[in-house]
PDB file of N, CA and C in Angstrom:
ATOM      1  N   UNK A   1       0.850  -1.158   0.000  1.00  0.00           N
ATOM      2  CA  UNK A   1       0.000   0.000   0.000  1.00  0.00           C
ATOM      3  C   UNK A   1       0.907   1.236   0.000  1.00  0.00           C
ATOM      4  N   UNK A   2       0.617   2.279  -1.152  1.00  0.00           N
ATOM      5  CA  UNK A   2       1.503   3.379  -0.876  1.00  0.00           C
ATOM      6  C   UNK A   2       1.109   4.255   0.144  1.00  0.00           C
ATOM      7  N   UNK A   3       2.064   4.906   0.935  1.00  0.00           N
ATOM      8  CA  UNK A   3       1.783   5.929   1.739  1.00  0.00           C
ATOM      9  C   UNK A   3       1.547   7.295   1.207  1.00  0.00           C
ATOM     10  N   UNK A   4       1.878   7.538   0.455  1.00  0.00           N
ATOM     11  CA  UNK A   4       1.323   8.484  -0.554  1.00  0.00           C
ATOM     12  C   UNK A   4      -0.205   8.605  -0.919  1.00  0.00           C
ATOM     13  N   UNK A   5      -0.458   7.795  -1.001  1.00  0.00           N
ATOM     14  CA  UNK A   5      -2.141   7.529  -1.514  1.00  0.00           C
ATOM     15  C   UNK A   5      -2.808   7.261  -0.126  1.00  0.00           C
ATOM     16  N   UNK A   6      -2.330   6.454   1.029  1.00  0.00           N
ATOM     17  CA  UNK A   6      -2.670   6.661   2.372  1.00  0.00           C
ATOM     18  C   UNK A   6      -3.233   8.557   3.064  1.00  0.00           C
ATOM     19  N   UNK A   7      -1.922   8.582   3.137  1.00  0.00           N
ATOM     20  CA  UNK A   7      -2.269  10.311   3.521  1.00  0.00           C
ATOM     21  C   UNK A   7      -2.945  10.917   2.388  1.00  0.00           C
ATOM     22  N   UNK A   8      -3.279  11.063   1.611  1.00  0.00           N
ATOM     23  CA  UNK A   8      -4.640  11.441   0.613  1.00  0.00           C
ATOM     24  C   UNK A   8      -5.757  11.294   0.946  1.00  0.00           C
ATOM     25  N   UNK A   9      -6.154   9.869   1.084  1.00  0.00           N
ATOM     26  CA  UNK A   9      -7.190   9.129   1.335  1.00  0.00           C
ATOM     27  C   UNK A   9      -7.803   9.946   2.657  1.00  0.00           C
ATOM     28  N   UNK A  10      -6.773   9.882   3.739  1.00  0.00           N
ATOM     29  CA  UNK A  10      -6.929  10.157   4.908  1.00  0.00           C
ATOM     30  C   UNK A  10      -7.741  11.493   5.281  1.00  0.00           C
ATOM     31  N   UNK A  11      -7.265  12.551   4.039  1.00  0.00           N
ATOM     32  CA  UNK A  11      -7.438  13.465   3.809  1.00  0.00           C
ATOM     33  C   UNK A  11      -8.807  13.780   3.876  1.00  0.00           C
ATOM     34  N   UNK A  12      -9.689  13.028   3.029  1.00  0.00           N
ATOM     35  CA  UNK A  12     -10.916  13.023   2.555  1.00  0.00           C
ATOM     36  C   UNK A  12     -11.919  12.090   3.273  1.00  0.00           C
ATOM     37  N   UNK A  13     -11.475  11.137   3.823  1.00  0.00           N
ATOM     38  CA  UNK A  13     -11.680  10.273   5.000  1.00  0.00           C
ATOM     39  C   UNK A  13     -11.781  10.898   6.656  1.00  0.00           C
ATOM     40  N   UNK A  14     -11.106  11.348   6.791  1.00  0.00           N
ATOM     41  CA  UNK A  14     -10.674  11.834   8.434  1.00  0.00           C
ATOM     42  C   UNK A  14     -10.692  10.671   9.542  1.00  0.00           C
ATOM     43  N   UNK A  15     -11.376   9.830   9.138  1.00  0.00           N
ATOM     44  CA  UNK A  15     -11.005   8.665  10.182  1.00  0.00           C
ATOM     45  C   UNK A  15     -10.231   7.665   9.966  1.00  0.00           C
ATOM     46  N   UNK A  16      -9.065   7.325  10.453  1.00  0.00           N
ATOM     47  CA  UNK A  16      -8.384   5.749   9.920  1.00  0.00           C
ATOM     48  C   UNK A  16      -8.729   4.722  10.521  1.00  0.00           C
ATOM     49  N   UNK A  17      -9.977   4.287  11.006  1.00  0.00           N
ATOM     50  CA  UNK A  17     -10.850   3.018  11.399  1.00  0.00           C
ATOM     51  C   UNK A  17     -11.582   2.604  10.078  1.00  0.00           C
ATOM     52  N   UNK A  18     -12.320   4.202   9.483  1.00  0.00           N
ATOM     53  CA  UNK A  18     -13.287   4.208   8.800  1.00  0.00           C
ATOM     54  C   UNK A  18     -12.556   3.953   7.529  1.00  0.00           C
ATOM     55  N   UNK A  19     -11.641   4.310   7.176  1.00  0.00           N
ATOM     56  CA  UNK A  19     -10.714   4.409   5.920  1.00  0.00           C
ATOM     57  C   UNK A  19     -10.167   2.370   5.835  1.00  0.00           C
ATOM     58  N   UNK A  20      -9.896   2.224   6.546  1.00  0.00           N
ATOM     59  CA  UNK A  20      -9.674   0.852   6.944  1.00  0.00           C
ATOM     60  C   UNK A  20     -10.548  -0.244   6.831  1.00  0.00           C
ATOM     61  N   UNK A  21     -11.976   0.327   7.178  1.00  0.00           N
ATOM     62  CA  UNK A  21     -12.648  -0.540   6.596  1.00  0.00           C
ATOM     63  C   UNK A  21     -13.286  -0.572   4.846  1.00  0.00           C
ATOM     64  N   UNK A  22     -13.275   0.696   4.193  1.00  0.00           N
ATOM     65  CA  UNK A  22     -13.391   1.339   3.042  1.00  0.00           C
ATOM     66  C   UNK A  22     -12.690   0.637   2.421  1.00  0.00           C
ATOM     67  N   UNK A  23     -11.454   0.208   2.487  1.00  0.00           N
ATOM     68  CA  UNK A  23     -10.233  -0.561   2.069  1.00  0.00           C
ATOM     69  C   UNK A  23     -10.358  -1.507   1.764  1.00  0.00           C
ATOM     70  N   UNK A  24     -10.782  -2.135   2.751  1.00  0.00           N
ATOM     71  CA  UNK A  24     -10.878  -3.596   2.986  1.00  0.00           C
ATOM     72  C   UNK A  24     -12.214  -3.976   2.498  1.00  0.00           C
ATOM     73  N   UNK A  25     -12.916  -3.115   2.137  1.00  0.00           N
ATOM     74  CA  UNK A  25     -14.549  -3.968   2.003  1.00  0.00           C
ATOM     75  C   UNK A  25     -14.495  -3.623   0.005  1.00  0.00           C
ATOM     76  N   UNK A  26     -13.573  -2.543  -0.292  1.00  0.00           N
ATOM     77  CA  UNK A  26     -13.142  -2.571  -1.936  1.00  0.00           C
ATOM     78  C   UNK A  26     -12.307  -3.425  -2.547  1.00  0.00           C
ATOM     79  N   UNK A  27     -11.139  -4.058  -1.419  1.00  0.00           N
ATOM     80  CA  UNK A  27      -9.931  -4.858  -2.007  1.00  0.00           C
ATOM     81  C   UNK A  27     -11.142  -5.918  -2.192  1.00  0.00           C
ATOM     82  N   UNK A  28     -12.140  -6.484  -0.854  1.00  0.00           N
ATOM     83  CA  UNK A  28     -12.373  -7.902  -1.212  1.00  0.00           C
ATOM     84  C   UNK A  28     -13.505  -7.778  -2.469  1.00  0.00           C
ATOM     85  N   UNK A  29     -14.280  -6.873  -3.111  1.00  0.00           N
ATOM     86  CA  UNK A  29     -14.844  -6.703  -4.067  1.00  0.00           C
ATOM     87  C   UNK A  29     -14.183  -6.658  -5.239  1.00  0.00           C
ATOM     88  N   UNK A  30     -12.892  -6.484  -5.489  1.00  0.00           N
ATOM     89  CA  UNK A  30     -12.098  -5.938  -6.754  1.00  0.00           C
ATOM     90  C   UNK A  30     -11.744  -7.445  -7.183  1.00  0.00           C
ATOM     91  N   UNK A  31     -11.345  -8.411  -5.614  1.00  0.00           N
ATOM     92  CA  UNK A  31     -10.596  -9.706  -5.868  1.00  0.00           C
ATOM     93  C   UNK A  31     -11.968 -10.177  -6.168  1.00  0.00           C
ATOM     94  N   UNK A  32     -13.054 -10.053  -6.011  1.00  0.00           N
ATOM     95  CA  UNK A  32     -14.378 -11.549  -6.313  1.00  0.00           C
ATOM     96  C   UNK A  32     -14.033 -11.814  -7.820  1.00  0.00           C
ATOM     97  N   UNK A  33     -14.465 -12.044  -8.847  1.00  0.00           N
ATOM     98  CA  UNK A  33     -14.516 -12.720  -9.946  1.00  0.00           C
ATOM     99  C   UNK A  33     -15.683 -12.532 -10.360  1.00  0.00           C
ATOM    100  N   UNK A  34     -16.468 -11.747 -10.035  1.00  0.00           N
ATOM    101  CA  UNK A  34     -18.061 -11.348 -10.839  1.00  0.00           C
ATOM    102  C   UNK A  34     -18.578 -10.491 -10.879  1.00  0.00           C
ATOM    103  N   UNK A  35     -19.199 -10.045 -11.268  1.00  0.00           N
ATOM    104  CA  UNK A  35     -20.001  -8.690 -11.534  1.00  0.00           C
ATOM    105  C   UNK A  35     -19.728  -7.415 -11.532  1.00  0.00           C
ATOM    106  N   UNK A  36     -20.273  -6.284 -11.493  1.00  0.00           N
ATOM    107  CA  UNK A  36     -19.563  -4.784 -12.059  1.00  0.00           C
ATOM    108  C   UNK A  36     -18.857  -4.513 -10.440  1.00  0.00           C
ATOM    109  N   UNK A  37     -18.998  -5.175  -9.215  1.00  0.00           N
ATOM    110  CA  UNK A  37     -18.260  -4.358  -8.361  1.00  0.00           C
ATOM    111  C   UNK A  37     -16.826  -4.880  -8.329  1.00  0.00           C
ATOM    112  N   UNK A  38     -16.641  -5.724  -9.252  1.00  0.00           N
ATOM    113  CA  UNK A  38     -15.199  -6.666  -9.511  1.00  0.00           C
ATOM    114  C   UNK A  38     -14.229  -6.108 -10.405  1.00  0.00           C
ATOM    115  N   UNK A  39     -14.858  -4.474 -10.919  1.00  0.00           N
ATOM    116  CA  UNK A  39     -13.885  -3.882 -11.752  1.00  0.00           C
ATOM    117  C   UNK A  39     -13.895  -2.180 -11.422  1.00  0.00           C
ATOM    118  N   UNK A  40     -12.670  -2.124 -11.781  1.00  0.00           N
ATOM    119  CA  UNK A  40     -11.963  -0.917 -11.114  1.00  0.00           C
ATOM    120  C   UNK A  40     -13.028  -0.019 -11.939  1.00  0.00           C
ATOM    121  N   UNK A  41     -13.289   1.538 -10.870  1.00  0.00           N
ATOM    122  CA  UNK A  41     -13.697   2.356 -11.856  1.00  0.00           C
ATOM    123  C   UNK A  41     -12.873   3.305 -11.808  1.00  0.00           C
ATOM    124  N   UNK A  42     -11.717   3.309 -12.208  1.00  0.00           N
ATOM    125  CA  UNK A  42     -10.500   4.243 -12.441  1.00  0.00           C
ATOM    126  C   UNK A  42     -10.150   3.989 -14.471  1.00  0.00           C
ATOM    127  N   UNK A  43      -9.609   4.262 -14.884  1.00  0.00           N
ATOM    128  CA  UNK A  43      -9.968   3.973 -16.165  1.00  0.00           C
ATOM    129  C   UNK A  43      -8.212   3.447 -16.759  1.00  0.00           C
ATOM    130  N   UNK A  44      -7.735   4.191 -15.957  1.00  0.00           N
ATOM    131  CA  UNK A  44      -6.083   3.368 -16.254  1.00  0.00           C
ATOM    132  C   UNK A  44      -5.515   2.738 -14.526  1.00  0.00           C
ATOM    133  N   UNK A  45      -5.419   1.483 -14.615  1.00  0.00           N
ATOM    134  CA  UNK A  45      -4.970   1.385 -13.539  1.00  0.00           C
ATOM    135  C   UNK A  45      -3.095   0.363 -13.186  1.00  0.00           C
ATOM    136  N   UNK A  46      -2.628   0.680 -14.375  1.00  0.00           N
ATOM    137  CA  UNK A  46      -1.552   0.404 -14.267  1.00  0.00           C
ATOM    138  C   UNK A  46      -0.977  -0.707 -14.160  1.00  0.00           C
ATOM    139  N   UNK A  47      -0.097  -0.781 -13.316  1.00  0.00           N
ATOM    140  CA  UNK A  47       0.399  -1.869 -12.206  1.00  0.00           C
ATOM    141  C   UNK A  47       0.362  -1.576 -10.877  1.00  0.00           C
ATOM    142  N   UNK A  48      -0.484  -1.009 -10.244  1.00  0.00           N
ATOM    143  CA  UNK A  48      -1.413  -0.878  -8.820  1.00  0.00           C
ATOM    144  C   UNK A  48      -1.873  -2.305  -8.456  1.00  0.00           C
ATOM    145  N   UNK A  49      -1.763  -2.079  -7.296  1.00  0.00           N
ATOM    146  CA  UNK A  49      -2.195  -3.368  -6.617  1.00  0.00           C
ATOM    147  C   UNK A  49      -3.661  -2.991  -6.208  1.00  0.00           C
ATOM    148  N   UNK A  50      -4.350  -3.753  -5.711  1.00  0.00           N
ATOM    149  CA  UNK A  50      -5.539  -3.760  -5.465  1.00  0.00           C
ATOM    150  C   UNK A  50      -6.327  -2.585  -4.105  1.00  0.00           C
ATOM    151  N   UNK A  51      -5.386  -2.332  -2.932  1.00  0.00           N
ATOM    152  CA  UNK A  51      -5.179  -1.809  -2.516  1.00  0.00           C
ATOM    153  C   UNK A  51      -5.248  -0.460  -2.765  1.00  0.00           C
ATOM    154  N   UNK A  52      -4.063  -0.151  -3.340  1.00  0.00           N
ATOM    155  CA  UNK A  52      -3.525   1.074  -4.074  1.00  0.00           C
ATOM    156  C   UNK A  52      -4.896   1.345  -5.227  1.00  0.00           C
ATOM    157  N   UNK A  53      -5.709   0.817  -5.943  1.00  0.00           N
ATOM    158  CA  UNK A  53      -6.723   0.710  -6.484  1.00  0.00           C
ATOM    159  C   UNK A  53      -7.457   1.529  -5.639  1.00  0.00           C
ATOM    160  N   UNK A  54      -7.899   0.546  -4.470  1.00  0.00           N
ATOM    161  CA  UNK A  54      -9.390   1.277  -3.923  1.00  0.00           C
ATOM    162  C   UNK A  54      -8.929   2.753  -3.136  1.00  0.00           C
ATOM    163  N   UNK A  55      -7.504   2.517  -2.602  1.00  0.00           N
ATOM    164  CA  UNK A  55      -7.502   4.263  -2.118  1.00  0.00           C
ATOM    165  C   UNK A  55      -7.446   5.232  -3.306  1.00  0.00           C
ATOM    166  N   UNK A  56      -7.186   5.192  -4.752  1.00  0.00           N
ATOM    167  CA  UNK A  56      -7.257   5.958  -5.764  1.00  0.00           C
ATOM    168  C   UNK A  56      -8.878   6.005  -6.026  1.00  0.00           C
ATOM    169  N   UNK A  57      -9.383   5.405  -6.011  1.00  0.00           N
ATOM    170  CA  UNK A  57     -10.761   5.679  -5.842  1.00  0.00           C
ATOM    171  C   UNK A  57     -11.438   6.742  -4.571  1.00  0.00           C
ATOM    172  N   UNK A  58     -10.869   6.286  -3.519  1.00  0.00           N
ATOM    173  CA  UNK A  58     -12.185   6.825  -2.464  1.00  0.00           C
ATOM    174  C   UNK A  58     -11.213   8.357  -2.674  1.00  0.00           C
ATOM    175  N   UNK A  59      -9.708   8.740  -3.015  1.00  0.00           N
ATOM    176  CA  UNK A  59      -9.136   9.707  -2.856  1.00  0.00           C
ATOM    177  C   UNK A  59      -9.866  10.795  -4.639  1.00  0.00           C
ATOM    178  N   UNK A  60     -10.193   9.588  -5.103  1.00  0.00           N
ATOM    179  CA  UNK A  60     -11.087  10.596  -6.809  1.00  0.00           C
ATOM    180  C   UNK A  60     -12.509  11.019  -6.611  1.00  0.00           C
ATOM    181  N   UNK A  61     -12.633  10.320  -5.193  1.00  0.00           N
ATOM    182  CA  UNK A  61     -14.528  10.267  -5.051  1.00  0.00           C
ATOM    183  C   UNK A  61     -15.332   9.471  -5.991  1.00  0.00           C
ATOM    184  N   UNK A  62     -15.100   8.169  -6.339  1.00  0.00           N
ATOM    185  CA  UNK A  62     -15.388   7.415  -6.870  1.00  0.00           C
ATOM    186  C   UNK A  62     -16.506   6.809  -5.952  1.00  0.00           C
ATOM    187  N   UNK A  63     -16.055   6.577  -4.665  1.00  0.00           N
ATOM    188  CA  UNK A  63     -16.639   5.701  -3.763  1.00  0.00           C
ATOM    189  C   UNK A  63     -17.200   6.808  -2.430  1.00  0.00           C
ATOM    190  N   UNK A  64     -18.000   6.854  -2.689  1.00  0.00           N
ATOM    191  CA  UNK A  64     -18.755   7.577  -1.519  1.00  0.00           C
ATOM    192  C   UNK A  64     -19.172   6.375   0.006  1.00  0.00           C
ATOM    193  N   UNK A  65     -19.435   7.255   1.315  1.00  0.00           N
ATOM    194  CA  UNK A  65     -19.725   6.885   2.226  1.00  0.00           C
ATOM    195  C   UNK A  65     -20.235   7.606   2.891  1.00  0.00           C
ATOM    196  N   UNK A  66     -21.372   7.135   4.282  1.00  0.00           N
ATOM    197  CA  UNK A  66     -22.182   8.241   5.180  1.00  0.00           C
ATOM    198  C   UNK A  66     -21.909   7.572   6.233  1.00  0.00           C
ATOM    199  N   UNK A  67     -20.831   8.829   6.754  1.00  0.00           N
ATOM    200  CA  UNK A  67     -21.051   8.548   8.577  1.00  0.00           C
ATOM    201  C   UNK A  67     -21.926   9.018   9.599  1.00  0.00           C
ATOM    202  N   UNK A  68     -22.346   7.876  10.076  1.00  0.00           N
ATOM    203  CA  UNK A  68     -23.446   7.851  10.907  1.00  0.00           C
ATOM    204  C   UNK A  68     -23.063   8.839  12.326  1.00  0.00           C
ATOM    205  N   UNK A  69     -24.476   9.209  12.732  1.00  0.00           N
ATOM    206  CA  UNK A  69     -24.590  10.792  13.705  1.00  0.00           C
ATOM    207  C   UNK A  69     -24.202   9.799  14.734  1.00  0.00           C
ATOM    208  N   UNK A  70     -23.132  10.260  15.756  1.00  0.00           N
ATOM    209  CA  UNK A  70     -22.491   9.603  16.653  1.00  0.00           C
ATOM    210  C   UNK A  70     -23.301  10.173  18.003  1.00  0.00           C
ATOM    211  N   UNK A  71     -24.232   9.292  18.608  1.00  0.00           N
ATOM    212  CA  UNK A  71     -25.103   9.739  19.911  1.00  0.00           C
ATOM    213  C   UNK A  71     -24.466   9.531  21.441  1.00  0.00           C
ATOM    214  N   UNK A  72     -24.290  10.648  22.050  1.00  0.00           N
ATOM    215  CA  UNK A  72     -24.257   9.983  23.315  1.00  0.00           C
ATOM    216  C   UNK A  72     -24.966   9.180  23.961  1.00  0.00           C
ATOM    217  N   UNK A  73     -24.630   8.046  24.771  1.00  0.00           N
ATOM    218  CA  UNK A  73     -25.491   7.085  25.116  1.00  0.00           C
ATOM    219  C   UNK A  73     -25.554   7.389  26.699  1.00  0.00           C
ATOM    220  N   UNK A  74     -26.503   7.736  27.335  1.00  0.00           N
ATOM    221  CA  UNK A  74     -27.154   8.037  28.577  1.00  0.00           C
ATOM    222  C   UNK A  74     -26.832   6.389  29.199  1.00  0.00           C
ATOM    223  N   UNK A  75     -26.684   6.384  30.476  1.00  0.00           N
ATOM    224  CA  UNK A  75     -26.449   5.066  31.544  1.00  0.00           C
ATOM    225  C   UNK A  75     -27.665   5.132  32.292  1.00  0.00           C
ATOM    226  N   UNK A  76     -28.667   4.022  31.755  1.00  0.00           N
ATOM    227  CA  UNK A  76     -30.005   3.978  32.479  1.00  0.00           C
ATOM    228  C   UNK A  76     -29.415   3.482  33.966  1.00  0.00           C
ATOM    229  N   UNK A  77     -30.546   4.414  34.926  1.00  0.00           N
ATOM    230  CA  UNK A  77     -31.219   3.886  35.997  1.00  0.00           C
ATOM    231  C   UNK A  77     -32.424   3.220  36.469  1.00  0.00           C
ATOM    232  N   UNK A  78     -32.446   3.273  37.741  1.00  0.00           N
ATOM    233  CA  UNK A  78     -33.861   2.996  38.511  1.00  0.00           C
ATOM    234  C   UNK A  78     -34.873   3.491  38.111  1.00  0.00           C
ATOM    235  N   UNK A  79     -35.713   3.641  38.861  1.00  0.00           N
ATOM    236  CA  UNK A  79     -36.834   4.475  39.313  1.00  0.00           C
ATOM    237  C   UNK A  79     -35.826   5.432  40.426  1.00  0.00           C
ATOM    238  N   UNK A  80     -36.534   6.467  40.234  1.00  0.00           N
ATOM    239  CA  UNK A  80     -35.770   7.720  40.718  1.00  0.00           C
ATOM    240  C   UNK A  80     -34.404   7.480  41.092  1.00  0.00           C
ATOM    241  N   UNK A  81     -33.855   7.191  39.687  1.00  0.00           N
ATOM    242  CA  UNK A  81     -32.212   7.504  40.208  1.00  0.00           C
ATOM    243  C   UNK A  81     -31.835   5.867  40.900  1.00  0.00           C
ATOM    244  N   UNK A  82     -32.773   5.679  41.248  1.00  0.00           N
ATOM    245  CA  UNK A  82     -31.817   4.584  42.742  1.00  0.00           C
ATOM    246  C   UNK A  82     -31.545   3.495  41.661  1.00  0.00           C
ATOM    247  N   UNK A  83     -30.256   2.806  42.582  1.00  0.00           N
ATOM    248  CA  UNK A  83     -29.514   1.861  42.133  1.00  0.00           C
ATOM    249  C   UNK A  83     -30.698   0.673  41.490  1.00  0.00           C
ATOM    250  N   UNK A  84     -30.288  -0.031  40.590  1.00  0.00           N
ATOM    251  CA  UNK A  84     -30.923  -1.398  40.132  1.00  0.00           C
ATOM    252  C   UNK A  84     -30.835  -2.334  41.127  1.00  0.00           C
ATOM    253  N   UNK A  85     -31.949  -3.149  41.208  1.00  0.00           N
ATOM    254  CA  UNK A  85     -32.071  -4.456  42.125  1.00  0.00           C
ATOM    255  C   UNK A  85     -30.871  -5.272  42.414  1.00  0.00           C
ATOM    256  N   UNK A  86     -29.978  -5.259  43.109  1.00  0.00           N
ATOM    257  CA  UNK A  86     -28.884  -6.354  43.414  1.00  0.00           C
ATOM    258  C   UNK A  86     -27.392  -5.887  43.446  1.00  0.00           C
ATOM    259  N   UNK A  87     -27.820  -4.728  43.295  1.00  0.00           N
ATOM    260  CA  UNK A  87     -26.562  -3.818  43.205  1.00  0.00           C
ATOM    261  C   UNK A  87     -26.414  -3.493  44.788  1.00  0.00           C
ATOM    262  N   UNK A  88     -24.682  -3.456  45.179  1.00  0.00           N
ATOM    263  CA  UNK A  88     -24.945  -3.552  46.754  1.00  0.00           C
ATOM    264  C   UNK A  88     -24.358  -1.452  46.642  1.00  0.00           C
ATOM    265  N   UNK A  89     -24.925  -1.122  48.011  1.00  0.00           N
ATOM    266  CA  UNK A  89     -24.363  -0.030  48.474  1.00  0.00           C
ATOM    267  C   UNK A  89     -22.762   0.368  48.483  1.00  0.00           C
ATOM    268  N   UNK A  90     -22.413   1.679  48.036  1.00  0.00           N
ATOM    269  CA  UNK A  90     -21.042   1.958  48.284  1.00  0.00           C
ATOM    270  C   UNK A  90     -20.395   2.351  49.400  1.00  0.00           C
ATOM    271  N   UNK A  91     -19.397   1.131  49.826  1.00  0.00           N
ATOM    272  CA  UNK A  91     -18.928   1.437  51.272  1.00  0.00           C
ATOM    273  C   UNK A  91     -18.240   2.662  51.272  1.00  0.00           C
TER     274      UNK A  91
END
């Protein structure tokens, strides 16, 4: 994988979890053997590896993605506040 095309990607990405999986869910589509998601939509692709493929894509905007609204998650209680059934007191 070039690092060159890494920090690009990254660029347009901002997350490297999210970029990581982008990667990985294009390499294993490029390797299947069938149908239109099995071919590059870059129009010259050289001697690039597969890899190097899908970050030239998501870095051309070839491949779009929507990140989901990140919610804080509240820590349910009781009834008024009080501890849940079986939970012991803090010494």
């Amino acid at each position: 994988m070039n690092a060159e095309l890494l920090k690009k990607a990254l660029v347009t990405v901002l997350d490297p979890h999210v970029l990581v999986n982008l990667v990985s869910r294009r390499v294993r589509q490029l390797n299947a053997n069938y149908g239109a998601t099995s071919r590059s939509l870059l129009a010259d692709t050289g001697n690039l590896g597969v890899a190097d493929i899908a970050l030239l894509e998501i870095i051309e905007g070839k491949i779009g993605f929507d990140m989901p609204e990140i919610l804080k998650l509240a820590r349910p209680t009781g009834k008024n506040g009080k501890r849940p059934q079986g939970w012991k007191a803090r010494d």
